[in-house]
N, C-alpha and C. Protein backbone atom coordinates (compact mmCIF):
# COMPACT_ATOMS: atom_id res chain seq x y z
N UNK A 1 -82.30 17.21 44.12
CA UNK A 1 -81.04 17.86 44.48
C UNK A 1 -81.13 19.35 44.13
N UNK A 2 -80.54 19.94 45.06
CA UNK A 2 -80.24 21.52 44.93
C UNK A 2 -79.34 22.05 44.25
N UNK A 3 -79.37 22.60 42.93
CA UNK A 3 -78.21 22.93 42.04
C UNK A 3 -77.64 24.29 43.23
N UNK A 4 -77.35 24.39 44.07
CA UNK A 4 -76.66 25.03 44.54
C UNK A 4 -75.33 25.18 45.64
N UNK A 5 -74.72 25.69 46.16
CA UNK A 5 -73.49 25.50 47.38
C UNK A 5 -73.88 25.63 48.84
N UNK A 6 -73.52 24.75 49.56
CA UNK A 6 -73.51 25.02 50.89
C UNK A 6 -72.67 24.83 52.02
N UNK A 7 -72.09 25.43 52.70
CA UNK A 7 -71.03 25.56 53.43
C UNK A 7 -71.47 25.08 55.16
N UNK A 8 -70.66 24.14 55.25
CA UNK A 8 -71.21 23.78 57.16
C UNK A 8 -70.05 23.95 57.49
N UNK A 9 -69.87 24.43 58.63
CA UNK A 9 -68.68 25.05 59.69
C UNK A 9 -69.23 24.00 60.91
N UNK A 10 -67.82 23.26 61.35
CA UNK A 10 -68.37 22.89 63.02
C UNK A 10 -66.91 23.23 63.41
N UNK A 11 -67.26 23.15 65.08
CA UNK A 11 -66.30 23.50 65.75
C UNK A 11 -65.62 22.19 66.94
N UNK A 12 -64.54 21.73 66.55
CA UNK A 12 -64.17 20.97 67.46
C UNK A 12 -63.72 21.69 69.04
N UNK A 13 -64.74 21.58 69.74
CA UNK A 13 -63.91 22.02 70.91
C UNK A 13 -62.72 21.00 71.87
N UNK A 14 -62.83 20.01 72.12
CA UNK A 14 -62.62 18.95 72.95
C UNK A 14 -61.76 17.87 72.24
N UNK A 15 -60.40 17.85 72.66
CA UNK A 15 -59.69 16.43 71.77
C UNK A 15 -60.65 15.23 71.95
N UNK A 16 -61.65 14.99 73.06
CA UNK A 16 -62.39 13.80 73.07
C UNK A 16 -63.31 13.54 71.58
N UNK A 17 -63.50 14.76 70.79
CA UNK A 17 -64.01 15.04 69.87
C UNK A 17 -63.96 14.07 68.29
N UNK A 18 -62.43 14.27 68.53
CA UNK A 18 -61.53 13.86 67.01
C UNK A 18 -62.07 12.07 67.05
N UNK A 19 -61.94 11.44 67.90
CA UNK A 19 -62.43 10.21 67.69
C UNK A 19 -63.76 9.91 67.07
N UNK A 20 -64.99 11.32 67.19
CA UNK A 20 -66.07 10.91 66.57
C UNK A 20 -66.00 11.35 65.20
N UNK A 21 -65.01 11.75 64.45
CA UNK A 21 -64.96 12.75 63.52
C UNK A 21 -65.37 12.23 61.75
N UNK A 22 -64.68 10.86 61.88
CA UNK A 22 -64.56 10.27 60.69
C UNK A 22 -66.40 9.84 60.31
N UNK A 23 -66.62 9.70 61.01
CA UNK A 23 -68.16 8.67 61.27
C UNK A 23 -68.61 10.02 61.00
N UNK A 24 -68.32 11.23 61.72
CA UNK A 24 -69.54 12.47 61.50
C UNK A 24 -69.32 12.85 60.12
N UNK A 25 -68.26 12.94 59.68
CA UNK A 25 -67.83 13.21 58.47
C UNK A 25 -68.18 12.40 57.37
N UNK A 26 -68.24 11.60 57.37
CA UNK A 26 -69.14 10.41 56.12
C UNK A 26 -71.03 11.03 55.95
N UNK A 27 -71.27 10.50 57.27
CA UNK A 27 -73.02 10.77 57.01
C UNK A 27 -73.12 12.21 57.00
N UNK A 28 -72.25 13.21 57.35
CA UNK A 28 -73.11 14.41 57.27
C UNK A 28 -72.58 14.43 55.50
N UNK A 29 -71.26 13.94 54.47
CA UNK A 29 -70.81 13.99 53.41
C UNK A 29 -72.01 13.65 52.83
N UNK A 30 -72.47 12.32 52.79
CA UNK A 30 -73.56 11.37 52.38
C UNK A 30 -75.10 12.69 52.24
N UNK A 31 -75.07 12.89 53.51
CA UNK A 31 -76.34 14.05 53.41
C UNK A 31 -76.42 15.28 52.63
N UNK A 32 -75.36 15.71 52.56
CA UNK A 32 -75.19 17.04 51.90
C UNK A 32 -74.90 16.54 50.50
N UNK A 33 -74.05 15.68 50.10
CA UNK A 33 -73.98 15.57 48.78
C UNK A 33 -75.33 14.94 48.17
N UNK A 34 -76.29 14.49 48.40
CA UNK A 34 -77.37 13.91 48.14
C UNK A 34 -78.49 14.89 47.83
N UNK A 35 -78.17 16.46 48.76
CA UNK A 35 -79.34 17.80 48.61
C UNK A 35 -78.12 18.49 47.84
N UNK A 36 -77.48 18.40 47.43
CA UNK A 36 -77.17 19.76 47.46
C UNK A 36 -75.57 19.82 45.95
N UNK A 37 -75.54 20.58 44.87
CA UNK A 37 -74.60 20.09 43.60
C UNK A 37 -73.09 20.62 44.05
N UNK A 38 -73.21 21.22 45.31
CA UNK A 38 -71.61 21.77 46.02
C UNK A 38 -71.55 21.88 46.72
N UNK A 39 -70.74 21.40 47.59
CA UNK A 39 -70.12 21.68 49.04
C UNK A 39 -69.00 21.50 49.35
N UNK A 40 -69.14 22.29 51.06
CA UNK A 40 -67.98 22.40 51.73
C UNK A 40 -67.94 22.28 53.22
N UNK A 41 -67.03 21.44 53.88
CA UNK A 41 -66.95 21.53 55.15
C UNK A 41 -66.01 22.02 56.21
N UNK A 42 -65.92 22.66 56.66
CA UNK A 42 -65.04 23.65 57.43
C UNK A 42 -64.99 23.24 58.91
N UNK A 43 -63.82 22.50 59.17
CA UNK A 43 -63.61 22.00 60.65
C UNK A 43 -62.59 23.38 61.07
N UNK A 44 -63.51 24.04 62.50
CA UNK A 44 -62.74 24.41 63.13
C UNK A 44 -62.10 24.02 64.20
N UNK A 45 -60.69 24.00 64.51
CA UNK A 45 -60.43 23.00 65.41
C UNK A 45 -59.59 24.04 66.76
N UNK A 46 -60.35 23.47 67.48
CA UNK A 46 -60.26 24.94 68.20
C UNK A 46 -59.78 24.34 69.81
N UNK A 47 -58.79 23.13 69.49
CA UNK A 47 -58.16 22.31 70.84
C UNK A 47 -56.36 22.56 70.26
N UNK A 48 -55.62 22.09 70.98
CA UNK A 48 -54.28 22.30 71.10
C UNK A 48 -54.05 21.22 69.75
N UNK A 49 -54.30 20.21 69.20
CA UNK A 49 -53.95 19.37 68.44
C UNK A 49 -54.52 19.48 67.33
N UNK A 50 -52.67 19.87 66.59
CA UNK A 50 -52.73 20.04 64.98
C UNK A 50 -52.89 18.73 64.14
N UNK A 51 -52.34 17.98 63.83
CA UNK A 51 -52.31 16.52 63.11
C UNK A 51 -53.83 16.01 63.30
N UNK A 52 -55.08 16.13 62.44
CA UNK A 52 -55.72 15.37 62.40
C UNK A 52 -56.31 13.89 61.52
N UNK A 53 -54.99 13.94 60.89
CA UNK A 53 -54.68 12.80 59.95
C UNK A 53 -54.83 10.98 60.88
N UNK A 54 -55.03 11.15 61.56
CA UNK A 54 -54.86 9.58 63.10
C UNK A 54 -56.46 9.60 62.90
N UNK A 55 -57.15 10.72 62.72
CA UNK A 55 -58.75 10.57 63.31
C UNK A 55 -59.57 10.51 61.64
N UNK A 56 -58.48 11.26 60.92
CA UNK A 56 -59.49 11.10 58.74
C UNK A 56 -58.67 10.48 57.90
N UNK A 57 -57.58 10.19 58.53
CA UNK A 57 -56.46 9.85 57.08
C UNK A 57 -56.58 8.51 56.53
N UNK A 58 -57.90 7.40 56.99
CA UNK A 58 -58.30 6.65 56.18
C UNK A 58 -60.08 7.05 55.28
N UNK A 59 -60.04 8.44 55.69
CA UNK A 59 -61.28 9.08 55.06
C UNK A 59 -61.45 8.66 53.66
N UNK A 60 -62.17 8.56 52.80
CA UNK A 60 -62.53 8.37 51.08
C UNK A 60 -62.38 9.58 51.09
N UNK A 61 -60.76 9.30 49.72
CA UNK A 61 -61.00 10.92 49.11
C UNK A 61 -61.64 11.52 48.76
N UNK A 62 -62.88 11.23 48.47
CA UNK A 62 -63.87 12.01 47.83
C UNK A 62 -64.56 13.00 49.04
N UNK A 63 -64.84 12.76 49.97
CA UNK A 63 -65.22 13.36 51.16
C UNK A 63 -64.02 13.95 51.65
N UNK A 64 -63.06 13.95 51.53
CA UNK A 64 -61.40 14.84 51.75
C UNK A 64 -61.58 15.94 51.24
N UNK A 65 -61.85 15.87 49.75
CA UNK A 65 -61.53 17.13 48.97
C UNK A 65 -62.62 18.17 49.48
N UNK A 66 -63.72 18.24 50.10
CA UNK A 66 -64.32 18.81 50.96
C UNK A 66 -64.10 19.84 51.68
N UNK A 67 -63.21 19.05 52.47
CA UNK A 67 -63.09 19.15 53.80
C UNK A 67 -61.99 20.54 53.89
N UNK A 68 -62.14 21.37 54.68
CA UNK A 68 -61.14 22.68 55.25
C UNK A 68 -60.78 22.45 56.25
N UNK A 69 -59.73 22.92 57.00
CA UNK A 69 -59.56 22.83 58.62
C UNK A 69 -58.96 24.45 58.59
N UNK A 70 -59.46 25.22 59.38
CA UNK A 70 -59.10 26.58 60.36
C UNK A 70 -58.25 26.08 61.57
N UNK A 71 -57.04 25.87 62.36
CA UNK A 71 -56.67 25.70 63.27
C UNK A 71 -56.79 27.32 63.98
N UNK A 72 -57.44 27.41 65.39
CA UNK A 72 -57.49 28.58 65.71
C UNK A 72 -56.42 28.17 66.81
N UNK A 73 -55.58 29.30 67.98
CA UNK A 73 -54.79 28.91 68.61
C UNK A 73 -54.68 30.66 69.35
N UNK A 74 -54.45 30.35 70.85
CA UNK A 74 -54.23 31.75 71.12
C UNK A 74 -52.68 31.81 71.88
N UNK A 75 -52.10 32.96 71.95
CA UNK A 75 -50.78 33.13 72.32
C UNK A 75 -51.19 34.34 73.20
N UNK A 76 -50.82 34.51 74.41
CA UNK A 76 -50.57 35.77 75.34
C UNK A 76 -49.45 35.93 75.49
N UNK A 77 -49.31 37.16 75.25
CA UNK A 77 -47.68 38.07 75.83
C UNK A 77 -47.34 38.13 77.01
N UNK A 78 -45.94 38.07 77.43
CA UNK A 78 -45.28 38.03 78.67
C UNK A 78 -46.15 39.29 79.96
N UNK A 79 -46.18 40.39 79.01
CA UNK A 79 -46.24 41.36 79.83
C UNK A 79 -47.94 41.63 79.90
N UNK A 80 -48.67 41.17 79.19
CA UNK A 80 -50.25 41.13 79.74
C UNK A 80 -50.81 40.24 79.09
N UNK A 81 -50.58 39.05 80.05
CA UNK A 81 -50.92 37.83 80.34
C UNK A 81 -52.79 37.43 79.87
N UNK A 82 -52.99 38.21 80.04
CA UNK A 82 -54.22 38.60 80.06
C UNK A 82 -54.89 39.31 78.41
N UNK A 83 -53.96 39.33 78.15
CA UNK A 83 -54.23 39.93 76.17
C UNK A 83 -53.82 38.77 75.95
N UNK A 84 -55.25 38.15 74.57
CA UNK A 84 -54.83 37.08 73.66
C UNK A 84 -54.75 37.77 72.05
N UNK A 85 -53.86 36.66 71.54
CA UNK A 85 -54.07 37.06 70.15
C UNK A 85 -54.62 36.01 69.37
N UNK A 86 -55.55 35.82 68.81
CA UNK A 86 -56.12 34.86 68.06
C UNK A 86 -55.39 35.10 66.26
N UNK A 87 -54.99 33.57 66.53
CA UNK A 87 -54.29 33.40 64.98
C UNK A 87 -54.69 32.31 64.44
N UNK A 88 -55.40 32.33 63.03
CA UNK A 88 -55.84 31.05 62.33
C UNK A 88 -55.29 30.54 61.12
N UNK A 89 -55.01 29.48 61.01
CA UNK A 89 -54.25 28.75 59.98
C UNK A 89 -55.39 27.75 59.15
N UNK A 90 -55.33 28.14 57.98
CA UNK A 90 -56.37 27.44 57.02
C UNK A 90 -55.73 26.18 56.44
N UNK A 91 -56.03 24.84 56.43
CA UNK A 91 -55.39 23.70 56.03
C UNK A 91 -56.57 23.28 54.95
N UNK A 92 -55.86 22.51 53.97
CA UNK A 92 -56.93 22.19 52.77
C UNK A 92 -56.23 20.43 53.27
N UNK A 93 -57.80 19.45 53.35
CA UNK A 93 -56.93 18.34 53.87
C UNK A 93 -56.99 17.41 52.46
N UNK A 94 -55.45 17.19 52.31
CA UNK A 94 -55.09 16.03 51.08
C UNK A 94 -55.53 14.45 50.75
């Protein structure tokens, strides 16, 4: 084992996604905690759907306390439709 930290970022693009999530989330937990004395996993979720509690909320807490979520989300203005604003919301999942 690696006395050190390592941080994995993925990006959900696709609500078809969230259904594989729990399963990816165990073995990649399993893998990283096995190399490595700290980590962290950072779901970016980068589809219209906030609540991902239906797809981890029977997760083992221990692989929870892990876990980050970034919700990214864009909003365009009336008058140029065409300008986005990217706004991200950091969730720590319980």
């Amino acid at each position: 084992m690696r006395n050190s930290f390592i941080s994995l970022v993925t990006v959900i693009q696709y609500p078809d996604e969230f259904r594989l999530l729990s399963n990816y989330l165990t073995r990649v937990h399993a893998s990283l905690s096995a190399n490595f004395s700290d980590l962290e996993i950072v779901l970016v979720n980068n589809t219209t759907i906030r609540d991902i509690n239906r797809w981890i909320g029977d997760l083992d807490p221990l692989i929870k306390q892990h876990i980050y979520l970034l919700n990214l989300s864009s909003l365009s203005t009336a008058t140029t439709p065409s300008s986005q604003v990217w706004t991200g919301q950091t969730e720590i999942i319980p």
